[in-house]
C-alpha atoms as a PDB file:
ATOM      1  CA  UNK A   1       1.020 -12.561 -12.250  1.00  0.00           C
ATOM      2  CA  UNK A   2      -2.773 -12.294 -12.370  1.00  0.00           C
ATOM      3  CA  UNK A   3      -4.328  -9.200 -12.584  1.00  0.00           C
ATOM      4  CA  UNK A   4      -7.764  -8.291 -10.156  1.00  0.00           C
ATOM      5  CA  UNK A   5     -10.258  -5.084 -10.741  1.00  0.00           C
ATOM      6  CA  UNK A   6     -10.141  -2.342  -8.260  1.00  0.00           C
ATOM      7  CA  UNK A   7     -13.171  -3.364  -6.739  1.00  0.00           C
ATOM      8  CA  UNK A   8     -16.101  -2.865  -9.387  1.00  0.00           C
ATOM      9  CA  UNK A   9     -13.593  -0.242 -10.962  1.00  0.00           C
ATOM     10  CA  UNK A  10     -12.627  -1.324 -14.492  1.00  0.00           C
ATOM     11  CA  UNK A  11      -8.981  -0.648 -13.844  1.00  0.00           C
ATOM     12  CA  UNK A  12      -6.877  -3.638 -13.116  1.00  0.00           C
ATOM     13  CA  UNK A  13      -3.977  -3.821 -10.907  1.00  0.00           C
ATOM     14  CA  UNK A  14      -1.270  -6.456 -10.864  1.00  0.00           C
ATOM     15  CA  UNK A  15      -2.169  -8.710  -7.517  1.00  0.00           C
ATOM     16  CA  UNK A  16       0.814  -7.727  -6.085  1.00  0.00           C
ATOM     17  CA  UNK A  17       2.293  -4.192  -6.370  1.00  0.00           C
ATOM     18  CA  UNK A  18       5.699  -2.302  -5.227  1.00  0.00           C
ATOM     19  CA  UNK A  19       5.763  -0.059  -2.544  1.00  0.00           C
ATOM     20  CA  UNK A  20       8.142   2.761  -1.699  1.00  0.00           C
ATOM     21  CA  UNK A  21       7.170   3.804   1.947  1.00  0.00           C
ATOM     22  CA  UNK A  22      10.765   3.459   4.137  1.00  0.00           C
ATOM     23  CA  UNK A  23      12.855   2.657   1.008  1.00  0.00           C
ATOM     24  CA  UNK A  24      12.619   4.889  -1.469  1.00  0.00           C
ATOM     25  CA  UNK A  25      14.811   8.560  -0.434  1.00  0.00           C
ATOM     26  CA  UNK A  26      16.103   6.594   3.222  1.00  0.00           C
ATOM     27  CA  UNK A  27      17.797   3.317   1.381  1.00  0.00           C
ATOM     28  CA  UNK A  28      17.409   3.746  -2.386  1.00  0.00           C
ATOM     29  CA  UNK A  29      18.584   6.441  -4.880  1.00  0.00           C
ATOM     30  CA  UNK A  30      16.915   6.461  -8.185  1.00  0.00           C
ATOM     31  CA  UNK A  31      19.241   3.838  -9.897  1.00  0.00           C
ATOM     32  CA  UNK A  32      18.326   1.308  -7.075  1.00  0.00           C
ATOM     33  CA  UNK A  33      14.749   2.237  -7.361  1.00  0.00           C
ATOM     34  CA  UNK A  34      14.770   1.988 -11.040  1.00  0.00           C
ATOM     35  CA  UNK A  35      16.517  -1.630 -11.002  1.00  0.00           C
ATOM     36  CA  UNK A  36      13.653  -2.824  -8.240  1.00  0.00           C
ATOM     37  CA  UNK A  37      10.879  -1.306 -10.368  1.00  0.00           C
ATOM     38  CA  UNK A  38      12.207  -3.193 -13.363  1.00  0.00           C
ATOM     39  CA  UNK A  39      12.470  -6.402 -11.761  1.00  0.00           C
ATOM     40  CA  UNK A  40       9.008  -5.867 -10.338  1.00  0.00           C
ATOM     41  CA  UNK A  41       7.633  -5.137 -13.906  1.00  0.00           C
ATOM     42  CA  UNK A  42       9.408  -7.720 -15.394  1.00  0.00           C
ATOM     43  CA  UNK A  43       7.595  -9.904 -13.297  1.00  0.00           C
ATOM     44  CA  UNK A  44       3.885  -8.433 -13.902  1.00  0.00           C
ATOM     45  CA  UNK A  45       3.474  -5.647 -11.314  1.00  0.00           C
ATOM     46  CA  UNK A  46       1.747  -2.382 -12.819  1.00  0.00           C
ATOM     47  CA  UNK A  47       1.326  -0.878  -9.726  1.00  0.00           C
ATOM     48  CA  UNK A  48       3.939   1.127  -7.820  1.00  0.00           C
ATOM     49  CA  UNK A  49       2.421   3.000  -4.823  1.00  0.00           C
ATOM     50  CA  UNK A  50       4.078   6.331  -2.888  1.00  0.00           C
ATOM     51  CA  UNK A  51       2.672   8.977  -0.742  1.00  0.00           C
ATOM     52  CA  UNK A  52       3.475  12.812  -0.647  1.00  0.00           C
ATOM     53  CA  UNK A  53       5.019  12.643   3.010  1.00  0.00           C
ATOM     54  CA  UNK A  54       7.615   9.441   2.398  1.00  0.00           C
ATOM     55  CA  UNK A  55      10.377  10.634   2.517  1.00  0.00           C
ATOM     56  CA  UNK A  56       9.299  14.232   2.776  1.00  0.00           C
ATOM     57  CA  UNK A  57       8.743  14.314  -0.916  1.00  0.00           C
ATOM     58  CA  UNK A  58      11.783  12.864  -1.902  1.00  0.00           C
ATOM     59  CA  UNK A  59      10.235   9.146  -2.606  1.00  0.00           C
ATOM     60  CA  UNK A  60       8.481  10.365  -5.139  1.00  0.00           C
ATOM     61  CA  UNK A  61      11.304  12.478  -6.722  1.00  0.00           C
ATOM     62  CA  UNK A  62      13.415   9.343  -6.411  1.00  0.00           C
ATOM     63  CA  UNK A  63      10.542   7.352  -8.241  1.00  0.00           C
ATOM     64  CA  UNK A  64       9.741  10.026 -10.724  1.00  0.00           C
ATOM     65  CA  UNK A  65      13.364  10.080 -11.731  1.00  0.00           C
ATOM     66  CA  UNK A  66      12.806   5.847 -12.018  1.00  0.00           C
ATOM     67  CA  UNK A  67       9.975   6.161 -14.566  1.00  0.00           C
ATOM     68  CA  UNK A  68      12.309   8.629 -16.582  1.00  0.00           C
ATOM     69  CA  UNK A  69      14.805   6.294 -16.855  1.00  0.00           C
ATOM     70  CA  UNK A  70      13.089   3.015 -17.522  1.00  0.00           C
ATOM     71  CA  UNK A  71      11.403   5.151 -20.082  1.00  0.00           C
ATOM     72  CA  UNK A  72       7.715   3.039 -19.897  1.00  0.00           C
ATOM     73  CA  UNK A  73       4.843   4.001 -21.736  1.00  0.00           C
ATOM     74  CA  UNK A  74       2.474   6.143 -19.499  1.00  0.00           C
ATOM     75  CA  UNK A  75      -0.238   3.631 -20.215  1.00  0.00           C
ATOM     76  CA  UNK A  76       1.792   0.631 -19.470  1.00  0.00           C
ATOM     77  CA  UNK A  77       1.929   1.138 -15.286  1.00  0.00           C
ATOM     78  CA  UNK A  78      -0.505   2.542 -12.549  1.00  0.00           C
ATOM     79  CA  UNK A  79       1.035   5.156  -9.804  1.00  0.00           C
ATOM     80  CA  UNK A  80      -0.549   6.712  -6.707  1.00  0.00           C
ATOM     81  CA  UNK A  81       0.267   8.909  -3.952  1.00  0.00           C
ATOM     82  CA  UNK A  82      -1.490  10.063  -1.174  1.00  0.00           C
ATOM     83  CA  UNK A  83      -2.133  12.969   1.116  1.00  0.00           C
ATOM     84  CA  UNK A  84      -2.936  14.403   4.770  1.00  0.00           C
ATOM     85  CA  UNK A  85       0.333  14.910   6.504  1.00  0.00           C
ATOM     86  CA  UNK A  86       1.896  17.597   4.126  1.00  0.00           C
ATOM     87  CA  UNK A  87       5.830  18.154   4.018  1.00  0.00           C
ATOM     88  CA  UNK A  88       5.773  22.103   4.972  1.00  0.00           C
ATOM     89  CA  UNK A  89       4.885  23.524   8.061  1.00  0.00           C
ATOM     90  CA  UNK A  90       2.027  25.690   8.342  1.00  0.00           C
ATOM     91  CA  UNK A  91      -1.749  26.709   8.671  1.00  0.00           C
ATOM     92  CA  UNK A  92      -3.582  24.353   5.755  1.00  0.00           C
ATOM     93  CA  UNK A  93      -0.136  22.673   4.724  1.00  0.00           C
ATOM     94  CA  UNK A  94      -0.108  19.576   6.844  1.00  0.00           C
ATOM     95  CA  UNK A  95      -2.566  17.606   9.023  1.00  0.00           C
ATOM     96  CA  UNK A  96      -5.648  18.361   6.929  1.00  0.00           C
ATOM     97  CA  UNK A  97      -7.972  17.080   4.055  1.00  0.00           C
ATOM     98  CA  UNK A  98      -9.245  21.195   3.278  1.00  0.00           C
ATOM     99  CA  UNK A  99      -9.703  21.912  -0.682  1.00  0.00           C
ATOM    100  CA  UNK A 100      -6.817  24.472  -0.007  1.00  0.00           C
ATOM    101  CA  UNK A 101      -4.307  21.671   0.824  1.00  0.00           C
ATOM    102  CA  UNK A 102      -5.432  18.962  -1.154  1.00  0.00           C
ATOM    103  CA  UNK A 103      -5.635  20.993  -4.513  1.00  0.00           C
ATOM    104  CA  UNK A 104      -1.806  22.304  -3.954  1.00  0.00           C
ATOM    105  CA  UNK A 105      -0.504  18.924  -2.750  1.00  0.00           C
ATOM    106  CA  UNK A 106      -1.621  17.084  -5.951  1.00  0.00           C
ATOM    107  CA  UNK A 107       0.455  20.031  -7.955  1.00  0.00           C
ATOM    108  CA  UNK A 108       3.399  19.591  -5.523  1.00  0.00           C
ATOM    109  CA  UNK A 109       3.154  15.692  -6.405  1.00  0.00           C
ATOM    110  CA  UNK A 110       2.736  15.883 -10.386  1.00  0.00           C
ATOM    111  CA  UNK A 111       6.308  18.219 -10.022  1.00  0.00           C
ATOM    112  CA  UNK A 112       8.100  15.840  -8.165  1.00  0.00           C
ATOM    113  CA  UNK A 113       7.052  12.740 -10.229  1.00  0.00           C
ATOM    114  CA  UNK A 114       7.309  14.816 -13.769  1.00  0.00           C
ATOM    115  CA  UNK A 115       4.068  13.447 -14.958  1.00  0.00           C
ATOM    116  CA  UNK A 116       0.678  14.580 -16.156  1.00  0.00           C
ATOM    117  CA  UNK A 117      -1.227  12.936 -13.994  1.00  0.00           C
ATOM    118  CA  UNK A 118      -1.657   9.850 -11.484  1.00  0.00           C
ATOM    119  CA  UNK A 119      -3.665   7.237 -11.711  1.00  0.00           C
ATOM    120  CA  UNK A 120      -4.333   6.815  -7.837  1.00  0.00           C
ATOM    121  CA  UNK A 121      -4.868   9.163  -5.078  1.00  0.00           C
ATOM    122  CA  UNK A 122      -5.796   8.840  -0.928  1.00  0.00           C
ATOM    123  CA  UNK A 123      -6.686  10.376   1.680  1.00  0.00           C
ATOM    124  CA  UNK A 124      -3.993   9.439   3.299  1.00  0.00           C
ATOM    125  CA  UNK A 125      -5.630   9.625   7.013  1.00  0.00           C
ATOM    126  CA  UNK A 126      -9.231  11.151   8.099  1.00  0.00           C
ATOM    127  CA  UNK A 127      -9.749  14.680   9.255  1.00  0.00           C
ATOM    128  CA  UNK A 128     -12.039  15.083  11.714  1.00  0.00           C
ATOM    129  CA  UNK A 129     -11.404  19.090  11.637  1.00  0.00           C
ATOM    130  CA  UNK A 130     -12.705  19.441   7.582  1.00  0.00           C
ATOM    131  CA  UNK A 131     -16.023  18.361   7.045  1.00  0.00           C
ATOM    132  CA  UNK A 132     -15.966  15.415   4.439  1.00  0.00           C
ATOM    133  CA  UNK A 133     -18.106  16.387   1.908  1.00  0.00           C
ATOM    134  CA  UNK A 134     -15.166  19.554   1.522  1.00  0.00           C
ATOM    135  CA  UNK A 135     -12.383  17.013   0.621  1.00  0.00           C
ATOM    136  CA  UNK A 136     -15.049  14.659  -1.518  1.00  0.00           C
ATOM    137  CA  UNK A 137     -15.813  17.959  -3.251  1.00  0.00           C
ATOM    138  CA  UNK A 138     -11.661  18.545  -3.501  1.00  0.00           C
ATOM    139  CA  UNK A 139     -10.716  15.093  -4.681  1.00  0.00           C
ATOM    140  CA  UNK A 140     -13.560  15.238  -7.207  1.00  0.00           C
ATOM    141  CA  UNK A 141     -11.939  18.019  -8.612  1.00  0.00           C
ATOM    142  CA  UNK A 142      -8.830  16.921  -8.716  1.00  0.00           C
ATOM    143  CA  UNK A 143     -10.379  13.999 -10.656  1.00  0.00           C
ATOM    144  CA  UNK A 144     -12.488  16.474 -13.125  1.00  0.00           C
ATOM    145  CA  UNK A 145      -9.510  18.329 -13.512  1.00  0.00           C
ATOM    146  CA  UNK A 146      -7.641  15.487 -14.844  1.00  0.00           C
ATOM    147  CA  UNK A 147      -4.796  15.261 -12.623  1.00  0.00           C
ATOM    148  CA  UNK A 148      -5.637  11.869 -11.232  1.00  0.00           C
ATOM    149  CA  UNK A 149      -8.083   9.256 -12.248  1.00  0.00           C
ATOM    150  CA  UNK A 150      -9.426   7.687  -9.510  1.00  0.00           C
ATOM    151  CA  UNK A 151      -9.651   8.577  -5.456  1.00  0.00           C
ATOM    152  CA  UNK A 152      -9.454   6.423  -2.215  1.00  0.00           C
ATOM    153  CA  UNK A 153      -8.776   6.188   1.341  1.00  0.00           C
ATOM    154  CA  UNK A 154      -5.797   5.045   3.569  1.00  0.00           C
ATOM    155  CA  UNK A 155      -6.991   3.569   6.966  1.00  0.00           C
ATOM    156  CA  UNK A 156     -10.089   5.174   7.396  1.00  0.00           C
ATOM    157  CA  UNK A 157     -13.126   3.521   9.568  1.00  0.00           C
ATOM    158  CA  UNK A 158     -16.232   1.919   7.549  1.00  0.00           C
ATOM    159  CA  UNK A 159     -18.594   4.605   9.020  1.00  0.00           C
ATOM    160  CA  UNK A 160     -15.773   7.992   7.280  1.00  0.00           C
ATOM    161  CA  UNK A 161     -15.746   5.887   4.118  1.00  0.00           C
ATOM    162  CA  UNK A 162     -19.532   5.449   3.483  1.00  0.00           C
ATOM    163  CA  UNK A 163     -19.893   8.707   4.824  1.00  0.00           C
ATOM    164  CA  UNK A 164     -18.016   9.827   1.936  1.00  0.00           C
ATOM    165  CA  UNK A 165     -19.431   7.907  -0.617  1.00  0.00           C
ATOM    166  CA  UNK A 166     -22.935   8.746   0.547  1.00  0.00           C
ATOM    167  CA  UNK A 167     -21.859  12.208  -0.161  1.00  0.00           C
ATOM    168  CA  UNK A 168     -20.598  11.616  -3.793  1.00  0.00           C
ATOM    169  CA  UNK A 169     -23.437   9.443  -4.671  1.00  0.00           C
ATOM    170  CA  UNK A 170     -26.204  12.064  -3.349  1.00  0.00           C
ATOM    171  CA  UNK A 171     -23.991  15.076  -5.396  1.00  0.00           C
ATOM    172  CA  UNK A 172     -23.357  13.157  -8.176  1.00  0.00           C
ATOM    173  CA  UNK A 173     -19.438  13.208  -7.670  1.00  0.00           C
ATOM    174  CA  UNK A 174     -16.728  11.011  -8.170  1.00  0.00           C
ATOM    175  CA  UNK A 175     -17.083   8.597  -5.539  1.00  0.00           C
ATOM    176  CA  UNK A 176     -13.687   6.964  -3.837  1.00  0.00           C
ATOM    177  CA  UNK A 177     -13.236   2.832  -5.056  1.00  0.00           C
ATOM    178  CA  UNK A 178     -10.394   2.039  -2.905  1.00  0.00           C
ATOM    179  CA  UNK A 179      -9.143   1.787   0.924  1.00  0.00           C
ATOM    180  CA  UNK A 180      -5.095   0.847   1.450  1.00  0.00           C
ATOM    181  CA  UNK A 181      -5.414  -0.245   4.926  1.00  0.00           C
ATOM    182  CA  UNK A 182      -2.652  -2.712   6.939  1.00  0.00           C
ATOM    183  CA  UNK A 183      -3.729  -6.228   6.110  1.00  0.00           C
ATOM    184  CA  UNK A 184      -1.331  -9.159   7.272  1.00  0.00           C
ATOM    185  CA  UNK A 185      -1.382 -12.655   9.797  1.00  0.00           C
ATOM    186  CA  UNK A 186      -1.551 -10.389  13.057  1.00  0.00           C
ATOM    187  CA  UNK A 187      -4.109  -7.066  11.806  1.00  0.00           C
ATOM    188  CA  UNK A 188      -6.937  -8.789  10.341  1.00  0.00           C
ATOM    189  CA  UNK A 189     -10.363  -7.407  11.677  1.00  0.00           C
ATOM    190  CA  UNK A 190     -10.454  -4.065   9.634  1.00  0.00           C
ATOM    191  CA  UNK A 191     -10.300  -5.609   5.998  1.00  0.00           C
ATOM    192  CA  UNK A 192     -12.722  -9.103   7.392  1.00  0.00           C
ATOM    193  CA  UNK A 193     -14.471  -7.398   9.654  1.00  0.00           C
ATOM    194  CA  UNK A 194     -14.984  -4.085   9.820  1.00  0.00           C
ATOM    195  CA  UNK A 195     -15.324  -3.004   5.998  1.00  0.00           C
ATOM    196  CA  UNK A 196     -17.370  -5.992   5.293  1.00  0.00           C
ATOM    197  CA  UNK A 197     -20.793  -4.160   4.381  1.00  0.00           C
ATOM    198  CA  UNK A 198     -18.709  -1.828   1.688  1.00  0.00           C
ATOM    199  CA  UNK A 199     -17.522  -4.334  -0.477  1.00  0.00           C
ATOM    200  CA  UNK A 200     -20.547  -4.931  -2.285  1.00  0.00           C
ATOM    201  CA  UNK A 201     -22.694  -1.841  -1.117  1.00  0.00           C
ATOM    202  CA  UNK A 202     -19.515   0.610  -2.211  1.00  0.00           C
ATOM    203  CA  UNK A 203     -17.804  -1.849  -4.671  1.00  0.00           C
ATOM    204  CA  UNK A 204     -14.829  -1.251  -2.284  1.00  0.00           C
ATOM    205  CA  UNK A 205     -11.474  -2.254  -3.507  1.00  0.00           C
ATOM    206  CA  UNK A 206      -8.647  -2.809  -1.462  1.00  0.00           C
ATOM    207  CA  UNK A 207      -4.944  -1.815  -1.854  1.00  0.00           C
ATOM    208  CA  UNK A 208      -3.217  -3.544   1.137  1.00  0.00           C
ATOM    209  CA  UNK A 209      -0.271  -2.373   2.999  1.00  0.00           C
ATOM    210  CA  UNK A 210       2.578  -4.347   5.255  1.00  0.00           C
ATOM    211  CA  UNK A 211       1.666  -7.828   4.713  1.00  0.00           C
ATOM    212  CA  UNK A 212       4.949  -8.824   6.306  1.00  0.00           C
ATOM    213  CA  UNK A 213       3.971  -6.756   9.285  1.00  0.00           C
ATOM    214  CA  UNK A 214       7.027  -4.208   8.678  1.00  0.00           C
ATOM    215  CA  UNK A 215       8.995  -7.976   8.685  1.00  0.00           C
ATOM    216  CA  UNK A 216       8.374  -9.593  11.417  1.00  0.00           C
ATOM    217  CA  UNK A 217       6.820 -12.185   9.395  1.00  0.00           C
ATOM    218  CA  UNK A 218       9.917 -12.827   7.655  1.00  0.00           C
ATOM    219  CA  UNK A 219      12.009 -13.904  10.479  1.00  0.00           C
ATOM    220  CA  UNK A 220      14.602 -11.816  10.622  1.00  0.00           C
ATOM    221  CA  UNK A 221      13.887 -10.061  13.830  1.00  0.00           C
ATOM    222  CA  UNK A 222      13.839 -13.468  15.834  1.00  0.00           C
ATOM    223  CA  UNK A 223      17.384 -12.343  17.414  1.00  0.00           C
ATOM    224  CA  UNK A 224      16.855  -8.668  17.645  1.00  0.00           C
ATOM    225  CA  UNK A 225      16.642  -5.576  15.413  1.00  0.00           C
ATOM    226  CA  UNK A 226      19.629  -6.516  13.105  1.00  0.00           C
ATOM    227  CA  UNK A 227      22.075  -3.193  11.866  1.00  0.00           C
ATOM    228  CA  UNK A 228      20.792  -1.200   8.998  1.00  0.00           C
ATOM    229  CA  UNK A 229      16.734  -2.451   8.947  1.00  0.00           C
ATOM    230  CA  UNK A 230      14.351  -0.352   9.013  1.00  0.00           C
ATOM    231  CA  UNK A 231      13.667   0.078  13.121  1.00  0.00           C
ATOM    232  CA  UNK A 232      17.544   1.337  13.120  1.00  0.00           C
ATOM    233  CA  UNK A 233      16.380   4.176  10.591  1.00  0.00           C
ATOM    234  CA  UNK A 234      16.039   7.619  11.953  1.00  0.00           C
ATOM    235  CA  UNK A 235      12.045   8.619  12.230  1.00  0.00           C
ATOM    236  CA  UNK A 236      11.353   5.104  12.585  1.00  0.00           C
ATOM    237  CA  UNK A 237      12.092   4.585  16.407  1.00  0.00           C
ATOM    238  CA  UNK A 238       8.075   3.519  16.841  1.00  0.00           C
ATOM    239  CA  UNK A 239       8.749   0.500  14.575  1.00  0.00           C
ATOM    240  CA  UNK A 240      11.090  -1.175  17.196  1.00  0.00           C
ATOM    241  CA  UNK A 241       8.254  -2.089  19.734  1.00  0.00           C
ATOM    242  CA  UNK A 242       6.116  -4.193  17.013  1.00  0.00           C
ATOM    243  CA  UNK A 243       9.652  -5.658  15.701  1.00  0.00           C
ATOM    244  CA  UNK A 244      10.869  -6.688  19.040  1.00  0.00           C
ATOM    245  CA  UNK A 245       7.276  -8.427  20.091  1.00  0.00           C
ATOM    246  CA  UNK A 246       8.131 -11.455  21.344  1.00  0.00           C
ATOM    247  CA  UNK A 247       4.336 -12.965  21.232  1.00  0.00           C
ATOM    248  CA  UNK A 248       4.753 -12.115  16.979  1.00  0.00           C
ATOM    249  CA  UNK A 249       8.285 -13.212  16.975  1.00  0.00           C
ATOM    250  CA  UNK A 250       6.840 -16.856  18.052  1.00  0.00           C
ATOM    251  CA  UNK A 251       4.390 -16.658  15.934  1.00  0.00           C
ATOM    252  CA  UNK A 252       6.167 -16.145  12.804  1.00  0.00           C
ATOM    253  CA  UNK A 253       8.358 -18.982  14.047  1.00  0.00           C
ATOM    254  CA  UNK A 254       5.672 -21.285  14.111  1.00  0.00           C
ATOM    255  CA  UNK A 255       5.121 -20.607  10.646  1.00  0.00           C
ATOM    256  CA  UNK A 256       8.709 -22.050   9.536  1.00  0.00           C
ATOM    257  CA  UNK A 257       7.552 -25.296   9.401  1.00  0.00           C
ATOM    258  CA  UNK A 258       5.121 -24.639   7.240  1.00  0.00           C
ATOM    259  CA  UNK A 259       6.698 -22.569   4.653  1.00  0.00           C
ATOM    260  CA  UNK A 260       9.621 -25.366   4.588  1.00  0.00           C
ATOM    261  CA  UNK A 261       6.811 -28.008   3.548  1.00  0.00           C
ATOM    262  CA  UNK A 262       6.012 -26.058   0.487  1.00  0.00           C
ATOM    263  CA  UNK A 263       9.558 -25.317   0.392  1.00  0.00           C
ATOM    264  CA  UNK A 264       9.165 -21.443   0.307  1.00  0.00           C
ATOM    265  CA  UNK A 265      10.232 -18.503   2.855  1.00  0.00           C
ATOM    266  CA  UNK A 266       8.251 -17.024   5.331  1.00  0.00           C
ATOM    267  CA  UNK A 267       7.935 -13.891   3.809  1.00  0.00           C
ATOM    268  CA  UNK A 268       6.548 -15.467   0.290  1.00  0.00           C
ATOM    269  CA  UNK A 269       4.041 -17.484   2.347  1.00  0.00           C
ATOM    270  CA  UNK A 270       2.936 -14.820   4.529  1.00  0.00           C
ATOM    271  CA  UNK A 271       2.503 -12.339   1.773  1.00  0.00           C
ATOM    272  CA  UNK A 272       0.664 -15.732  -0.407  1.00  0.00           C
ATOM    273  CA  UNK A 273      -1.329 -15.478   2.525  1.00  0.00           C
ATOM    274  CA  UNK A 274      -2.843 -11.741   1.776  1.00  0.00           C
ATOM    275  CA  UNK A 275      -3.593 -12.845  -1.463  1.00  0.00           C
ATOM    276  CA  UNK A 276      -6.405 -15.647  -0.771  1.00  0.00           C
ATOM    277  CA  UNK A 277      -8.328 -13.167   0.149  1.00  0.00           C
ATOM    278  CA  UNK A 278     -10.904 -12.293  -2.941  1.00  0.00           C
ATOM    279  CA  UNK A 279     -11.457  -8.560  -1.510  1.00  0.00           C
ATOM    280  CA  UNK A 280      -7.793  -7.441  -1.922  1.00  0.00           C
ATOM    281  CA  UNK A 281      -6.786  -6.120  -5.102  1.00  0.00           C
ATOM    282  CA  UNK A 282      -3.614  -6.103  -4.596  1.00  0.00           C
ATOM    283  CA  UNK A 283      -1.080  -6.833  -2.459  1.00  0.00           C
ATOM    284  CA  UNK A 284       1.637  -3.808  -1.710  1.00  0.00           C
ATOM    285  CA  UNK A 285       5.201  -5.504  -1.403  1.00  0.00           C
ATOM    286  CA  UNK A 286       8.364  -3.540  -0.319  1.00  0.00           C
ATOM    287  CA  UNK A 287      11.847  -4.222  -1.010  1.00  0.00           C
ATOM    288  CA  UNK A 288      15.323  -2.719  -1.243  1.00  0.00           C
ATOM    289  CA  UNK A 289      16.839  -4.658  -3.337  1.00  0.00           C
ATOM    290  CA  UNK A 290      16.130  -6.511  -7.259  1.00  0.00           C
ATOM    291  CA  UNK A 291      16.704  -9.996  -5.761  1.00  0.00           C
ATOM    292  CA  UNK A 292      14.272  -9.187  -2.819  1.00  0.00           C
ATOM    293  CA  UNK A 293      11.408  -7.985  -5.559  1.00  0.00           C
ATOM    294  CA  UNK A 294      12.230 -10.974  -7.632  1.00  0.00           C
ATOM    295  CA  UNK A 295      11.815 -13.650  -4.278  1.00  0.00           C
ATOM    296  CA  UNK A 296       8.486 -11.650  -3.499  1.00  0.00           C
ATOM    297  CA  UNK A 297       6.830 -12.508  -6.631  1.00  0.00           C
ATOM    298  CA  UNK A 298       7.234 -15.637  -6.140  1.00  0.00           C
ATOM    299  CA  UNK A 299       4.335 -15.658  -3.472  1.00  0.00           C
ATOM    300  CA  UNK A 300       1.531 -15.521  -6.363  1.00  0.00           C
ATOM    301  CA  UNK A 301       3.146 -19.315  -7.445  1.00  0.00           C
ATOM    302  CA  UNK A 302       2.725 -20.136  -3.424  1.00  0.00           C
ATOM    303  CA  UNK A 303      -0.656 -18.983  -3.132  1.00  0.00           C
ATOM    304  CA  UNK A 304      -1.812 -21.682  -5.798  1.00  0.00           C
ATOM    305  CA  UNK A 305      -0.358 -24.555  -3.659  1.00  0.00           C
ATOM    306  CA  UNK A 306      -2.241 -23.261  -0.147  1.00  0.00           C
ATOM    307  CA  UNK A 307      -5.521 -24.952  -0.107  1.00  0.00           C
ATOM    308  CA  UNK A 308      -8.433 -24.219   2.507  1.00  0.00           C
ATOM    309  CA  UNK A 309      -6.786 -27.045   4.936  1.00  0.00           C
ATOM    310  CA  UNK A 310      -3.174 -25.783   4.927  1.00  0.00           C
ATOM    311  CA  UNK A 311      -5.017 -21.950   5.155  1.00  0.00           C
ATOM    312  CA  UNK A 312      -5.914 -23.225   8.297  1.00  0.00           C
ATOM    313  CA  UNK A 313      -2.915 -24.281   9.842  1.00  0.00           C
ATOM    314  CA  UNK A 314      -1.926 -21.248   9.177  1.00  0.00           C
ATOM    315  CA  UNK A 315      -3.688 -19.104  11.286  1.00  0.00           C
ATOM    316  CA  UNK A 316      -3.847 -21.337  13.935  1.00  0.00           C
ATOM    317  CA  UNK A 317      -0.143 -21.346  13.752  1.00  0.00           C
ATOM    318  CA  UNK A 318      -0.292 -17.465  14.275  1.00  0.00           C
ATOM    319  CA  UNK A 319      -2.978 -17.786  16.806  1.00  0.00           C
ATOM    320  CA  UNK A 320      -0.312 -20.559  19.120  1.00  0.00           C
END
């Protein structure tokens, strides 16, 4: 496992991390979780990544009750959440990005995980009804306050971002240093594309999400939506439409090929895949089981053997 700076941050996060969206309160209880953490650690990962509305608050119960019993030291891992939706219903408790919200969600959070502090916090989604320079104000807070060390975004455009930053930089705030937007072989133009000008002007880092597009790219929904995945789950109905698309179906299976050549699995070359790109920091993997963690790791030995040429045929594969 190699380890890459959140963007021109001096933390360092393990190139790829473990995710709990889906898993974690739906499929897992805390013994589960705690096994797949500790394979995942064993391996090098020192990032685990949640959100305050997986779950309804329970995925980050079930991981808080993980860290208890593996019993790491605090300084040993890196753990996020992140916030817009809310979990209660009600005026400034869901939907927004107001100081009111953000400043109780972040208490809600440190409860349910038992800790101090985290070391990672989003925006989960922009809020075009709270002016941004009220939540930079918020998360700066909740920075200054020390119940989280550093702030980001989750899938917000380039122009929100540097709007933000802008804002922080002119007050003298705590600026954000990360995005966690979808990057994977079939939603590419946000992380190449569109954030291009923030990398270096921002010192943007990246904490990417889905690189198996919800698993499509590991070919098991070739013959249909098997019992017990994730688009049979209740709540996750919209899934089913991207995992039944026959055009990304193909694609993955043109893929096969050349995953048997360097005699891995689809999923281990598709997530190697995420990680030749120098702008992600790290690459958020998701699992339900040890043996899955412990297979998904194995995509940082892939990435070594996939040169420019072999990149290549990759895409082009995905492309048909």
């Amino acid at each position: 496992m190699k380890y890459r700076r959140l963007g021109h941050s001096g933390l360092k996060v393990s190139e790829l991390s473990l995710g709990s969206w889906v898993t974690y309160g739906n499929q897992m209880d805390a013994g589960l979780a705690a096994d797949c953490m500790a394979a995942a650690f064993e391996a090098g990962v020192n990032f685990f990544d949640n959100a305050e509305v997986y779950a309804k608050g329970e995925a980050e119960e079930v991981m808080g009750e993980a860290f208890r019993r593996l019993d790491w030291d605090r300084d040993s891992f890196i753990v996020s959440s992140k916030f817009f939706w809310g979990i209660n219903d009600g005026a400034n408790r869901k939907n927004t990005l107001n100081r009111k919200y953000l400043l109780n969600a972040i208490e809600g959070s440190l409860d349910r995980f038992d800790l101090d502090y985290l070391d990672l916090v989003f925006c989960h989604r922009p809020d075009p009804e709270t002016p941004i320079e009220e939540t930079v104000w918020a998360m700066h807070d909740m920075i200054d306050r020390g119940l989280a060390l550093y702030w980001g975004t989750s899938e917000w455009s380039a122009q929100d971002f540097l709007a933000a930053w802008e804002i922080a930089d002119r007050h003298h705030l705590r600026k954000p240093i990360m995005e966690q937007p979808q990057y994977n072989l079939f939603h590419r133009d946000r992380v190449e594309v569109e954030y291009a000008r923030l990398y270096e002007h921002c010192g943007l880092g990246l904490t990417t999400w889905s690189p198996l597009a919800s698993g499509v790219l590991t070919g098991k929904y070739r013959d249909g939506i098997p019992a017990g995945s994730r688009g049979t789950l209740k709540g996750y109905e919209w899934l089913q439409n991207e995992l039944s698309d026959e055009g990304k179906r193909a694609a993955a299976e043109r893929l096969r090929p050349i995953a048997e050549e360097i005699n891995c699995s689809l999923a281990q070359l598709s997530i190697a895949w995420c990680l030749l790109n120098p702008r992600v920091s790290t690459v958020i993997t998701g699992a339900s089981r040890p043996e899955q963690v412990s297979e998904n790791m194995k995509a940082v030995d892939v990435a070594d053997q996939i040169d420019d040429a072999m990149k290549a045929r990759i895409e082009k594969a995905v492309a048909g």
